[in-house]
Protein backbone atom coordinates (compact mmCIF):
# COMPACT_ATOMS: atom_id res chain seq x y z
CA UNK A 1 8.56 42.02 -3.82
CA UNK A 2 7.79 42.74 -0.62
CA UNK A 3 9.88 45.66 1.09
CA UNK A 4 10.49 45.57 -2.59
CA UNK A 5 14.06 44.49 -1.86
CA UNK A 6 15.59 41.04 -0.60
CA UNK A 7 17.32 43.14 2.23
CA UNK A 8 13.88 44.21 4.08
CA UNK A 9 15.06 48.26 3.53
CA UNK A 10 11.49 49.24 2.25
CA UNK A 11 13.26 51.90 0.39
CA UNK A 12 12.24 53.49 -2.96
CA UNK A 13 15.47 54.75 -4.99
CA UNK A 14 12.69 57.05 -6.80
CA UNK A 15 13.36 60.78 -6.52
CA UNK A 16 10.56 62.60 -8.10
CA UNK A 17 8.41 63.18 -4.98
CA UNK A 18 11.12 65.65 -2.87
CA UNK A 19 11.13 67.92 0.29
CA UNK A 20 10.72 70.63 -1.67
CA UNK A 21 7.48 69.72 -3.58
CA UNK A 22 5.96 67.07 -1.33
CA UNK A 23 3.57 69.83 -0.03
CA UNK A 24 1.75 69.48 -3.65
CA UNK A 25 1.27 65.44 -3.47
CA UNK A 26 -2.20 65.44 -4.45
CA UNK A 27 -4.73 62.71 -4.63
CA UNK A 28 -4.36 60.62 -7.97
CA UNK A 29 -6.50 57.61 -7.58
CA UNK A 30 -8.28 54.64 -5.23
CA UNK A 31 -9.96 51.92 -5.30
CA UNK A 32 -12.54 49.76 -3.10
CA UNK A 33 -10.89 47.08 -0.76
CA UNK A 34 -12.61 43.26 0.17
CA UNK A 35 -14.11 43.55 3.94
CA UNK A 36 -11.87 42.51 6.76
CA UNK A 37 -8.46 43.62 7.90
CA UNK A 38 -6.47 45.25 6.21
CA UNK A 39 -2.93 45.22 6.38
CA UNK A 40 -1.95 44.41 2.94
CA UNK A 41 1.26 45.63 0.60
CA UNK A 42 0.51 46.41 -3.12
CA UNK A 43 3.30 45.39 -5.45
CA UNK A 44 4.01 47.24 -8.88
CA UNK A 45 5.43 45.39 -12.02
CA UNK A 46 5.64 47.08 -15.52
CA UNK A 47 2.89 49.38 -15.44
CA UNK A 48 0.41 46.80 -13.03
CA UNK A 49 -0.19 47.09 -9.43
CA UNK A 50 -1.49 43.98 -7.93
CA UNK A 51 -3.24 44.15 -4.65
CA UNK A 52 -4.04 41.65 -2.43
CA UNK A 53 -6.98 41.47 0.11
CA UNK A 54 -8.76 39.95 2.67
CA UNK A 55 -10.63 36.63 2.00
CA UNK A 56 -8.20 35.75 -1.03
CA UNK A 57 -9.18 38.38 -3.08
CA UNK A 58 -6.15 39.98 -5.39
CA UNK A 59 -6.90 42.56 -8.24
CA UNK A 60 -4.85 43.85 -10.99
CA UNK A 61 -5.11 47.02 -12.38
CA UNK A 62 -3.37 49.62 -14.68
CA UNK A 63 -1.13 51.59 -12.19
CA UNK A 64 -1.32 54.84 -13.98
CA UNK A 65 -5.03 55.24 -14.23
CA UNK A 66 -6.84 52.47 -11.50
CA UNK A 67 -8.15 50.63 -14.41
CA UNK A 68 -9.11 47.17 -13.28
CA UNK A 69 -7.33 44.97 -15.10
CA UNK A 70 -8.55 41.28 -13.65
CA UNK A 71 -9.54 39.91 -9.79
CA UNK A 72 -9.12 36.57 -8.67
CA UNK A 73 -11.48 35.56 -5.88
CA UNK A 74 -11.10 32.53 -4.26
CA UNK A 75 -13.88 30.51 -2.94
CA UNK A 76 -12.91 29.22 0.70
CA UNK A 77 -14.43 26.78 3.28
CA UNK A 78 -17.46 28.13 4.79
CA UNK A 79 -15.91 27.39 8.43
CA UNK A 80 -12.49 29.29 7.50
CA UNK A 81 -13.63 32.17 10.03
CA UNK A 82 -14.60 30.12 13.01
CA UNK A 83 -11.26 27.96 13.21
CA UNK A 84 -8.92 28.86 16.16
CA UNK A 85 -6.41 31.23 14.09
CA UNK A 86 -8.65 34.71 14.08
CA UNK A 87 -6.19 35.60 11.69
CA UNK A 88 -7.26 33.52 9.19
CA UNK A 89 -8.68 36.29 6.75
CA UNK A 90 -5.72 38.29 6.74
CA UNK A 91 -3.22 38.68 4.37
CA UNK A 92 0.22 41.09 3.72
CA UNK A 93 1.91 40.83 0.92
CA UNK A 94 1.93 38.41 -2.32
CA UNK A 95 5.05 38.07 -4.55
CA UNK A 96 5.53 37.95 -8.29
CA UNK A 97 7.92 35.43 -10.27
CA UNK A 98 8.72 35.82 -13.74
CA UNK A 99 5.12 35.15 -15.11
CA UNK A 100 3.35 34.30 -12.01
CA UNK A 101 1.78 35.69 -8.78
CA UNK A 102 2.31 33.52 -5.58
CA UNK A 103 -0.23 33.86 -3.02
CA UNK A 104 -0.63 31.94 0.79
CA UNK A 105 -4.32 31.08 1.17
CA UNK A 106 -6.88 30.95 4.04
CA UNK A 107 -7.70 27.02 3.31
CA UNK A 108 -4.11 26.25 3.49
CA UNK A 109 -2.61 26.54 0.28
CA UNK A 110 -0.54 28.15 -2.06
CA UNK A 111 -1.24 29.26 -5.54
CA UNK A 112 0.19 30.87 -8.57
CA UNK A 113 -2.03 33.11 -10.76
CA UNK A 114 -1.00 34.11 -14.31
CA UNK A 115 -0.06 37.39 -13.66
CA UNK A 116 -1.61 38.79 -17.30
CA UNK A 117 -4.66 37.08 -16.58
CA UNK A 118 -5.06 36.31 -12.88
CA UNK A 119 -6.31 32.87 -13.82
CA UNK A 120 -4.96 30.11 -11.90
CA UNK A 121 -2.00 28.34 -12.89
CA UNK A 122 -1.43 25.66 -10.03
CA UNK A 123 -2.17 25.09 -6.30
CA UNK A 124 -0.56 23.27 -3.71
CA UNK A 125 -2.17 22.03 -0.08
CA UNK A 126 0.20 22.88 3.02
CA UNK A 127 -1.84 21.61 5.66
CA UNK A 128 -5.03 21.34 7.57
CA UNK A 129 -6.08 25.08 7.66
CA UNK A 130 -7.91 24.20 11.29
CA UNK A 131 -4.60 23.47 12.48
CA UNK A 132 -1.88 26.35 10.53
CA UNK A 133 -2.16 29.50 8.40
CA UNK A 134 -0.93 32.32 6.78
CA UNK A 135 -0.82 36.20 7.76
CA UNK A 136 1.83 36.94 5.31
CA UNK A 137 2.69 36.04 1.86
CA UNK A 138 5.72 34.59 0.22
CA UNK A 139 9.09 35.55 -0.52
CA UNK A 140 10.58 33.80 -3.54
CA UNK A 141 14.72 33.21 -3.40
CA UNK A 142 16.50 30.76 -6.14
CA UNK A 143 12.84 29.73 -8.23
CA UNK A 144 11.80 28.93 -4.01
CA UNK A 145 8.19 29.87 -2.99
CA UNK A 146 8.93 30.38 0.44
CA UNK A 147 6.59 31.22 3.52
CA UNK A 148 5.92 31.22 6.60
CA UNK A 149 3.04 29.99 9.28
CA UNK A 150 1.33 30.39 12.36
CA UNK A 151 -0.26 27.49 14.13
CA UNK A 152 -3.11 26.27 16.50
CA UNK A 153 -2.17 24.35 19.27
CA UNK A 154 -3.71 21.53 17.89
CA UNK A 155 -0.75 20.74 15.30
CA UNK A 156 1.54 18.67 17.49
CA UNK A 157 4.35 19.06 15.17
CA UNK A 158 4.65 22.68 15.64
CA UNK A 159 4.88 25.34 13.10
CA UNK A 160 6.94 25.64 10.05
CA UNK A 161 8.49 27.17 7.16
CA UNK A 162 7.95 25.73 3.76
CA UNK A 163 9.40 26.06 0.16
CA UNK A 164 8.01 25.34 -2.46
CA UNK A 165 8.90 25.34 -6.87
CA UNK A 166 7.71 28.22 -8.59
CA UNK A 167 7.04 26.63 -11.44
CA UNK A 168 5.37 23.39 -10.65
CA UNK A 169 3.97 24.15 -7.22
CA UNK A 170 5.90 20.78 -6.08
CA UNK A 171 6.91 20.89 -1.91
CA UNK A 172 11.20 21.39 -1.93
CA UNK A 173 11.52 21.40 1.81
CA UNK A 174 9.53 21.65 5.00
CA UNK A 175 11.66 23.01 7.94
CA UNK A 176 9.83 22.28 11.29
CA UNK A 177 10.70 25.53 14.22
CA UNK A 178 10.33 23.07 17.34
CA UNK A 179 13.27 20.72 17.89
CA UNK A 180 12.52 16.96 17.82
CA UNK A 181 14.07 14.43 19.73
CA UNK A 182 18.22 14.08 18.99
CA UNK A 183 18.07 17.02 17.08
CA UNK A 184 19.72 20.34 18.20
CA UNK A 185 18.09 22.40 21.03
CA UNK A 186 16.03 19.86 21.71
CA UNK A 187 17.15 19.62 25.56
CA UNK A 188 16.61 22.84 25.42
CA UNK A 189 12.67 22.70 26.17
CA UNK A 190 13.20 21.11 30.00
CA UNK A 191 10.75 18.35 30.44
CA UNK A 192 7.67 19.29 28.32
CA UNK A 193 7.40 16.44 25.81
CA UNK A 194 8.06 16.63 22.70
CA UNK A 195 3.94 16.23 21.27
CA UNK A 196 3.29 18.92 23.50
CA UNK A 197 5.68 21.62 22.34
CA UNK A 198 3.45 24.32 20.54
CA UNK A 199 3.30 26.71 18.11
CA UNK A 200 6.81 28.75 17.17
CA UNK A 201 5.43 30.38 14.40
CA UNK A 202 7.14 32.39 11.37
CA UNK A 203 4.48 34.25 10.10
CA UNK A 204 5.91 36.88 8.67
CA UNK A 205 8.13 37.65 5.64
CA UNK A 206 12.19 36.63 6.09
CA UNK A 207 15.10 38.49 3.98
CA UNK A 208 17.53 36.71 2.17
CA UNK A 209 21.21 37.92 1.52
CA UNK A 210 22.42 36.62 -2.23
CA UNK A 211 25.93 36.82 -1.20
CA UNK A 212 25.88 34.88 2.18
CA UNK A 213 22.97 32.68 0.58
CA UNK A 214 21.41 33.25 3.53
CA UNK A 215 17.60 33.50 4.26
CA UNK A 216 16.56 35.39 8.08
CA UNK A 217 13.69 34.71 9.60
CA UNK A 218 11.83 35.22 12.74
CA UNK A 219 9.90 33.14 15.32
CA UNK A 220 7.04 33.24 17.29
CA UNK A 221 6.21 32.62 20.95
CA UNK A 222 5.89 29.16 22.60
CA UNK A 223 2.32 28.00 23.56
CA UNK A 224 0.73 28.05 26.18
CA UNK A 225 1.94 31.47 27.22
CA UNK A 226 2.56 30.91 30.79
CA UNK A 227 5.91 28.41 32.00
CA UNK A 228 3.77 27.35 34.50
CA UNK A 229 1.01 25.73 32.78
CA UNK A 230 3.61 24.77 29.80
CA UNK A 231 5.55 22.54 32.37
CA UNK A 232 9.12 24.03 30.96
CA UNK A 233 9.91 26.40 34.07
CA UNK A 234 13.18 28.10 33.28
CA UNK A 235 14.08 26.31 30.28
CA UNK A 236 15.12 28.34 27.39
CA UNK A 237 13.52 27.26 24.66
CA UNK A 238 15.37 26.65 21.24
CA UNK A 239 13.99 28.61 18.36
CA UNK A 240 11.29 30.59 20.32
CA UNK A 241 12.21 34.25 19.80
CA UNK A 242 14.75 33.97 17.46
CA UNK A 243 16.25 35.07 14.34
CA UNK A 244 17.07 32.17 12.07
CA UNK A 245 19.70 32.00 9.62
CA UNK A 246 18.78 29.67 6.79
CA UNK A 247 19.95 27.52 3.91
CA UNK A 248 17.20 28.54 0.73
CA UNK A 249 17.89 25.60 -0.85
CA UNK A 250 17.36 22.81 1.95
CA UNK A 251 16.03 24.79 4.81
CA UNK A 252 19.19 24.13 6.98
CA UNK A 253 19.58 26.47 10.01
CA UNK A 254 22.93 27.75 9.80
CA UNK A 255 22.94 29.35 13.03
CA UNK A 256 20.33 31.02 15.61
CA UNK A 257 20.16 33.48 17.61
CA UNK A 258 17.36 33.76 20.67
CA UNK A 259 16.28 37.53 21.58
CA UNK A 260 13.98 36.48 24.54
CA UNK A 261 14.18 33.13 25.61
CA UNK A 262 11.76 31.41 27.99
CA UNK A 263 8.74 33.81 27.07
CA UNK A 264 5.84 33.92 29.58
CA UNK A 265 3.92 37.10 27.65
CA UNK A 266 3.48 36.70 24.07
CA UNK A 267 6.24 39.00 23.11
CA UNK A 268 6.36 37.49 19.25
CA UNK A 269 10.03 38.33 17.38
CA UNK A 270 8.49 37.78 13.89
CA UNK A 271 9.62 40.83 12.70
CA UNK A 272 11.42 42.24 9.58
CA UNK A 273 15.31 41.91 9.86
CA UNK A 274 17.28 44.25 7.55
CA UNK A 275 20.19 43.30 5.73
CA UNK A 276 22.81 45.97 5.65
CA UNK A 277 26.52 46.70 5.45
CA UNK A 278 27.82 49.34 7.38
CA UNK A 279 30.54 51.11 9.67
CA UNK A 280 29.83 49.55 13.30
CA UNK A 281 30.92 52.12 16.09
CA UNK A 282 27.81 51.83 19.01
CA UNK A 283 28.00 55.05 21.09
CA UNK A 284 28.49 54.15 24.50
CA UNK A 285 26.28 56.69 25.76
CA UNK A 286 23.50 55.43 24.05
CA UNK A 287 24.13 51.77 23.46
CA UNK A 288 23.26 49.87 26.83
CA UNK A 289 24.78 46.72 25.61
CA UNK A 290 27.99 46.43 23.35
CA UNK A 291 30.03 43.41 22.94
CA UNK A 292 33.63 43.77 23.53
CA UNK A 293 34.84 41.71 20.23
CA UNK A 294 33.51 45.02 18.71
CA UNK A 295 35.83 47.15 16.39
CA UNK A 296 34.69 50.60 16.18
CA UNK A 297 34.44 51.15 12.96
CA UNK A 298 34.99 48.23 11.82
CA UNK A 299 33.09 47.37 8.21
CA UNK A 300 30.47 44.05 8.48
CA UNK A 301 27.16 43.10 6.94
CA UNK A 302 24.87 43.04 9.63
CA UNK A 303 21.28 41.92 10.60
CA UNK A 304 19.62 44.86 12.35
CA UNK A 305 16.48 46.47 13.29
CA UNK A 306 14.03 45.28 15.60
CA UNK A 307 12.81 42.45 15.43
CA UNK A 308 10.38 41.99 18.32
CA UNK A 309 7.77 43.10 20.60
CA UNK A 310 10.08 43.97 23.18
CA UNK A 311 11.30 47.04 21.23
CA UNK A 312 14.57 46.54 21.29
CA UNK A 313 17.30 47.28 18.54
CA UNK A 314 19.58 44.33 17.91
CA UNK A 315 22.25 44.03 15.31
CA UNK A 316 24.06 40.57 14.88
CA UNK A 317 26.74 39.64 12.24
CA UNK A 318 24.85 38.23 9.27
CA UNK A 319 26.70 35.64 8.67
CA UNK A 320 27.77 34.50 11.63
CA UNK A 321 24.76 35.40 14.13
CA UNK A 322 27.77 36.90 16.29
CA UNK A 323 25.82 39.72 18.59
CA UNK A 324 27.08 43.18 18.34
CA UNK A 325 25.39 45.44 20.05
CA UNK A 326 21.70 46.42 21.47
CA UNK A 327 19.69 49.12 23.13
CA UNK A 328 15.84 50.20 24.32
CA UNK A 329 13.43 52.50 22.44
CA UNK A 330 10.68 52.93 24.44
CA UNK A 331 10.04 51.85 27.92
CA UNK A 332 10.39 47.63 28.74
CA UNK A 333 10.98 45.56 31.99
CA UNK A 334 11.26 42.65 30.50
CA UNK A 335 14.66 42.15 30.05
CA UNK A 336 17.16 42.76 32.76
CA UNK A 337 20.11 42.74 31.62
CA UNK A 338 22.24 41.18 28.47
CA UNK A 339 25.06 38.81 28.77
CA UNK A 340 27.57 41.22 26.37
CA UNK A 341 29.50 38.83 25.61
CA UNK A 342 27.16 36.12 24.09
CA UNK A 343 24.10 38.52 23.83
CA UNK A 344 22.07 36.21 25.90
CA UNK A 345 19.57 37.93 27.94
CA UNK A 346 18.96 38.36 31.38
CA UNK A 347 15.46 38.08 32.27
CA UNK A 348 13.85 40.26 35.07
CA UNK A 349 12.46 37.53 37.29
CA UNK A 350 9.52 39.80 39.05
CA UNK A 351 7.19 40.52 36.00
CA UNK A 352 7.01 36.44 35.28
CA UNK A 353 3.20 35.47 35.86
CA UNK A 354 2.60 33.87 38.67
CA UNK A 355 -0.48 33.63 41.45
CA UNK A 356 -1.83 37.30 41.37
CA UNK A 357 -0.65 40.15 38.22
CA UNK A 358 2.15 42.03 37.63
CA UNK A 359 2.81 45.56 35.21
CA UNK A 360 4.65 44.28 32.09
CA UNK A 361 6.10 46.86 29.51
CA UNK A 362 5.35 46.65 26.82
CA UNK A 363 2.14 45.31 26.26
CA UNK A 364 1.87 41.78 24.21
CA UNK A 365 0.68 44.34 21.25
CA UNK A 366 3.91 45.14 21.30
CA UNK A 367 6.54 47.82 21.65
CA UNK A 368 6.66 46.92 17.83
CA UNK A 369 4.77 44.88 15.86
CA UNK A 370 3.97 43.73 12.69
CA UNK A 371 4.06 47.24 10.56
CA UNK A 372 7.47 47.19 9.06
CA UNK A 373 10.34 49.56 9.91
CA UNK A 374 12.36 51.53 6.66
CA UNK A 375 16.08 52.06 6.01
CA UNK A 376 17.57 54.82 4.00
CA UNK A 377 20.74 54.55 2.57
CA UNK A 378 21.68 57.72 2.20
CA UNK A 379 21.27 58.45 5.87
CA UNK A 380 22.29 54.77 7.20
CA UNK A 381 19.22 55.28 9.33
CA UNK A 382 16.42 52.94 10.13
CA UNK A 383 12.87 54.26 11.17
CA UNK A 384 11.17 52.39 13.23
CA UNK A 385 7.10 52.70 14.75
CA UNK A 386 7.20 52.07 18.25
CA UNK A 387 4.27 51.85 20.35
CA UNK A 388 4.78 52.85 24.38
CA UNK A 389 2.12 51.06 26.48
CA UNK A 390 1.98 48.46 29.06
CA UNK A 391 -0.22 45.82 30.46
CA UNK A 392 -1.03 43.94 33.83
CA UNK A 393 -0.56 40.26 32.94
CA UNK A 394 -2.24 37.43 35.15
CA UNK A 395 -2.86 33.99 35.10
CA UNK A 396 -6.36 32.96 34.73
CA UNK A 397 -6.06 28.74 35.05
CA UNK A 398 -4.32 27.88 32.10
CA UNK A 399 -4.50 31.37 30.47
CA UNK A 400 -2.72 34.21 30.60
CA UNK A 401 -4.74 37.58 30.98
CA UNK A 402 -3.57 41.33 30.30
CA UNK A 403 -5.18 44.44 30.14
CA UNK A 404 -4.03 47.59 28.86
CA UNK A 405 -2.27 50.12 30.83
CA UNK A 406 -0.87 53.19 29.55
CA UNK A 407 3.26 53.98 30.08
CA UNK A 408 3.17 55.96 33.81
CA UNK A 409 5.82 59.00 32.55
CA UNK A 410 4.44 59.29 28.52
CA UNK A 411 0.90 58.54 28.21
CA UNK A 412 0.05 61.23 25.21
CA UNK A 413 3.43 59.37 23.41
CA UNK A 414 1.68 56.02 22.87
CA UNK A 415 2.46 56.67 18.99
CA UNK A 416 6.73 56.77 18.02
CA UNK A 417 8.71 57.27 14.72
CA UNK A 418 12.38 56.56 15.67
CA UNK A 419 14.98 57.24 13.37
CA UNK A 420 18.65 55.69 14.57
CA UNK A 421 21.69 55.11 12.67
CA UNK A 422 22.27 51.84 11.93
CA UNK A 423 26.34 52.93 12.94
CA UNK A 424 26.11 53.88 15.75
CA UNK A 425 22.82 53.35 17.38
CA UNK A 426 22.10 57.05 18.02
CA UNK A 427 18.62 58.77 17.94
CA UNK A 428 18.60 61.38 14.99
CA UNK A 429 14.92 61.99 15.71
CA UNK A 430 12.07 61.11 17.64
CA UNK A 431 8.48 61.67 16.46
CA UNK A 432 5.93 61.09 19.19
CA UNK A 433 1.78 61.89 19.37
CA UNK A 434 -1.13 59.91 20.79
CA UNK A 435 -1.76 57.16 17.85
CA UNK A 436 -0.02 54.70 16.69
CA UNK A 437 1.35 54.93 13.93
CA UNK A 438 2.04 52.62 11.01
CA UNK A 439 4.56 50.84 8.63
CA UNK A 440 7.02 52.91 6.89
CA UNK A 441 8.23 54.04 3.56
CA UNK A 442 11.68 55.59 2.84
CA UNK A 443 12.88 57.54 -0.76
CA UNK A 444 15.20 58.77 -2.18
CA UNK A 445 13.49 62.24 -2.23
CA UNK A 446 15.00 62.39 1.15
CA UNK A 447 11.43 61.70 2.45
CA UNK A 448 9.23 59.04 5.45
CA UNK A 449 6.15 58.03 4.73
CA UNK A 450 3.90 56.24 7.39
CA UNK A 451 0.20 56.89 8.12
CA UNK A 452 -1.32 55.80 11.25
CA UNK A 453 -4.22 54.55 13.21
CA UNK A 454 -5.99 58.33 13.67
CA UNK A 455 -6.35 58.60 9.71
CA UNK A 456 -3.13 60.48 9.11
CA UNK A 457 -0.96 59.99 6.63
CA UNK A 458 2.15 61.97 6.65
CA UNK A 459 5.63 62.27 4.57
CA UNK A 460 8.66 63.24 7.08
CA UNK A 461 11.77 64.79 6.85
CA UNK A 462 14.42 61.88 7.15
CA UNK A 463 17.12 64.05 8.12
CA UNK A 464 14.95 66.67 10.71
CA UNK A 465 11.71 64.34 11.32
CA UNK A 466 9.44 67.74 10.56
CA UNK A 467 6.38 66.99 9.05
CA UNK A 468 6.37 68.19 5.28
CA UNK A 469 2.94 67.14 4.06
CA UNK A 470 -0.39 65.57 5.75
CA UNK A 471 -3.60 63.92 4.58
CA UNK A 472 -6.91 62.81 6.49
CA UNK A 473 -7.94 59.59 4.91
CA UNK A 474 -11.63 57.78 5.10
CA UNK A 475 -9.81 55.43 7.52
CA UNK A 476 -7.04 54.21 9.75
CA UNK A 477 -4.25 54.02 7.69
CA UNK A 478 -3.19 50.42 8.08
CA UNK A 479 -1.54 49.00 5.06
CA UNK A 480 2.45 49.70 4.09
CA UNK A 481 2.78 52.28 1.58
CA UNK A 482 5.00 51.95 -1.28
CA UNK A 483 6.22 54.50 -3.82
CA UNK A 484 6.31 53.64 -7.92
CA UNK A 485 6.59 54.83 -11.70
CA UNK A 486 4.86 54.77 -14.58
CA UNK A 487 5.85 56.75 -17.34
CA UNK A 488 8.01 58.70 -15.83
CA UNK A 489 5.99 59.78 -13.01
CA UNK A 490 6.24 59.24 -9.19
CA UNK A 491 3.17 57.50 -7.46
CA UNK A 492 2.68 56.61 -3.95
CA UNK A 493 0.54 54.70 -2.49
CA UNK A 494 -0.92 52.73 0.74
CA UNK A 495 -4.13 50.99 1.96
CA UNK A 496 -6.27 51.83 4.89
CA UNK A 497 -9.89 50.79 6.38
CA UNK A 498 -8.18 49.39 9.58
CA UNK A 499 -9.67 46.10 11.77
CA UNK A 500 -6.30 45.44 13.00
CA UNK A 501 -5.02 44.17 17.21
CA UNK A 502 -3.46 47.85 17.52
CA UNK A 503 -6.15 49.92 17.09
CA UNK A 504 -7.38 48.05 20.46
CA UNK A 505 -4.82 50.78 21.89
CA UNK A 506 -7.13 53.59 21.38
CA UNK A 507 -8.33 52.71 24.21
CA UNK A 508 -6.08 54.23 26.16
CA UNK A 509 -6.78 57.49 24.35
CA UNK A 510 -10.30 58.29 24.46
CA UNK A 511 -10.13 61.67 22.96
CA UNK A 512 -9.40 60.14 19.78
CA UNK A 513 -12.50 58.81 17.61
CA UNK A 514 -11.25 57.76 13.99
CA UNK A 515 -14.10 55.89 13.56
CA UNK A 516 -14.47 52.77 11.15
CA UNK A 517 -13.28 53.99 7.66
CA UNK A 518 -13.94 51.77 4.25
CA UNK A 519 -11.69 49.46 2.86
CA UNK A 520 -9.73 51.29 0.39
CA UNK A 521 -6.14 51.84 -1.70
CA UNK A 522 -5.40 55.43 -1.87
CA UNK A 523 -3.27 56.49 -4.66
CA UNK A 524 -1.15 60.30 -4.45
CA UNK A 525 0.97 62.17 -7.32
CA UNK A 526 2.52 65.22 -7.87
CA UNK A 527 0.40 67.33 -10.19
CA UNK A 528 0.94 67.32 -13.84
């Protein structure tokens, strides 16, 4: 699956590939990727690797050799491009079921291909693809085809989450992420009404803990962007920002947690949550905010990570939502302070838009976004790619308007690779240069792969952060790698060609010129 694990870790238990030989990973095989963005996740199942790609493309083919085996190409509405979601042609990851290969779709839909044949087995409409989409695929929990959506302000309802059966395509439950009337946070929103309380998406892909039965899944930002043409003024605004904690069987929200309430910037917390159980002892020289219910060393399952643009690191009890503790990565003014006793936070009241702009750090491209952090076990680290810019936001009538600003004190460290235990929220390394840099792969070769907008693709160190081997590619090295076997042998692999919101950091770095690679999987293994 994706992240190949329920848990998010993004952690291959394959050894092969080590410190010691990494240095001969050589190039084994690639293949042509469908125009558009690319940002997608291969997944490997006895011996196949399935790709998917923009405009509802996905291929099969023999993992060992490239082989094609099939490609399903969907035909979609001529209009799909021109709709108000941009984002409409991009896709992230699919998921395989028993027999099947589950797929979100452009037009609004999602499908199951016969995963021998790639022919299509059923489909089932969502919605009104002018109104909600996809940029991520589906995770499936308990025979559950679950995903995610981002929507237009057009869709009064909001945005949702939606699960459907694997086997018959049949809609199980539709949970809605903007409170109605009588129902929980609803008074939450101030005096906007109801009809016009927009967006709250969950595009991205949740986790799910077996033993809690728990899905977790982030939220989007609140449209419009700006309190002051939304109406709300310092109202919080229930399930904007926020880590869910779901029921996979009915959708139920078993409890919530809000990382940035009352968002005026864009600052989307959509992002991966790992699932892990560990030791919990924050260092209080590093940790800006620890609650005091905390036991050092206490043992708990946790949700950690970070799981917003605001860059910070939060870890809550998983199955309670209880906060724990959080701290900064790179620079942010967004958040003042933190209540550390309910982990509510404090916002800094200067940097909301009003008449005139103000410097906001990060940027709304965020201090993370979308490419997915890494755990390894073995380390109880979590390595994370940060990005360190900032922006001056205004308000242009009813929009909001940034530009791009580089961080004052680092401006050659746009690009970060943060590795911090998941204990005790300590830095073991920090890997900084002038692009950013991309999702991430851990191993159990004791190795970090992540590639990044500047055509690099690079495996780390976990334990030092030196680089042990490098690659230029024909492209910016946008998709998340993954590592797999066939036959006994260790492949790794990732996509690139590039297309995607971050590269618009370059330019704050001039100097670099990666140019506009072809779409393309590229495929590495040790020699034989």
């Amino acid at each position: 699956m994706y992240r190949r694990t329920y848990d998010g870790a993004g952690y291959s238990p394959l050894n092969q590939i080590t410190k010691e030989n990494v240095r001969n990973l050589q190039f084994a095989w690639s293949s042509f990727i469908a125009a558009g963005v690319v940002q997608v996740t291969p997944i490997v199942y006895q011996g196949v690797l399935y790709l998917p790609q923009p405009g509802d493309t996905i291929e099969a083919y023999n993992a060992k050799t490239g082989d094609r085996l099939w490609t399903y190409a969907r035909e979609l509405p001529k209009d799909v491009d021109i709709t108000p979601l941009y984002v409409q042609r991009t896709t992230r990851n699919i998921a395989i079921y028993q027999d099947k290969i589950y797929h979100a779709t452009a037009d609004g839909y999602v499908i199951a291909l016969d995963a021998k044949t790639g022919k299509l087995a059923w489909e089932t409409q969502i919605g009104d693809y002018k109104q909600m989409t996809h940029v991520a695929g589906p995770l499936v929990v308990k025979g559950k085809v679950i995903t995610g959506r981002a929507c237009a302000t057009t869709a009064t309802e909001g945005c949702f989450i939606v699960a459907h059966n694997a086997q018959t395509g049949s809609e199980l439950w539709r949970r809605y992420l903007v409170p109605k009337a009588g129902e929980a946070g609803e008074d939450t929103w101030g005096s906007v009404a109801v009809e016009k309380r927009q967006q709250v998406g969950a595009w991205l892909v949740g986790s799910y803990d077996p033993v809690l039965d728990l899905l977790f899944w982030g939220t989007s930002v609140p449209l419009p962007l700006s309190e002051e043409v939304r109406g709300s003024g310092a109202a919080e605004l229930a399930y904007t920002n926020a880590t869910l904690a779901m029921k996979p069987d009915t959708g139920e929200i078993v409890w919530s947690f809000q990382h940035l309430p009352r968002d005026n910037w864009g600052m989307d917390h959509t992002y991966e949550r790992l699932v892990v159980t560990t030791e919990v002892s924050p260092d209080a020289n590093t940790v800006k905010w620890i609650s005091p219910k905390v036991i050092a060393g206490q043992e708990r399952k946790v949700i950690t990570g970070v799981p917003g643009k605001t860059g910070l690191v939060w870890t809550l009890d998983a199955a309670s939502g209880e906060f724990l503790w959080a701290r900064e990565t790179i620079g942010q003014n967004l958040i003042r302070d933190i209540n550390k006793g309910t982990g509510k936070p404090i916002l800094n009241e200067t940097v909301i838009p009003k008449a005139g702009s103000v410097r906001v750090c990060p940027s709304n491209l965020g201090g993370k976004n979308w490419a997915a952090s890494a755990y390894a076990p073995e380390l109880k680290a979590i390595y994370i790619p940060l990005v360190n810019a900032c922006m001056e936001v205004g308000i242009s009538g009813e929009e909001i308007t940034t530009q791009l600003k580089p961080a004052a004190s680092q401006p050659d460290q746009l690009g970060v690779l943060e590795a911090i235990s998941v204990s005790t929220g300590l830095t073991l390394w920090r890997y900084t240069q002038p692009a950013p840099i991309g999702a991430v792969l851990t191993t159990a070769g004791g190795l970090v792969f992540a590639g990044d907008v500047n055509r690099r693709f690079r495996a780390f160190d976990a334990e030092s952060g030196k680089v042990l081997w490098e690659t230029v590619t024909s492209g910016p090295v946008t998709g998340t790698p993954i590592s797999y076997s066939v036959e006994g042998k260790q492949y790794v692999a990732v996509a690139l060609g590039g297309g995607t919101d971050i590269e618009r950091l370059l330019e704050l770095t001039p100097d670099l010129r990666p140019g506009a690679g072809g779409n393309a999987l590229f495929v590495f293994s040790l020699p034989d």
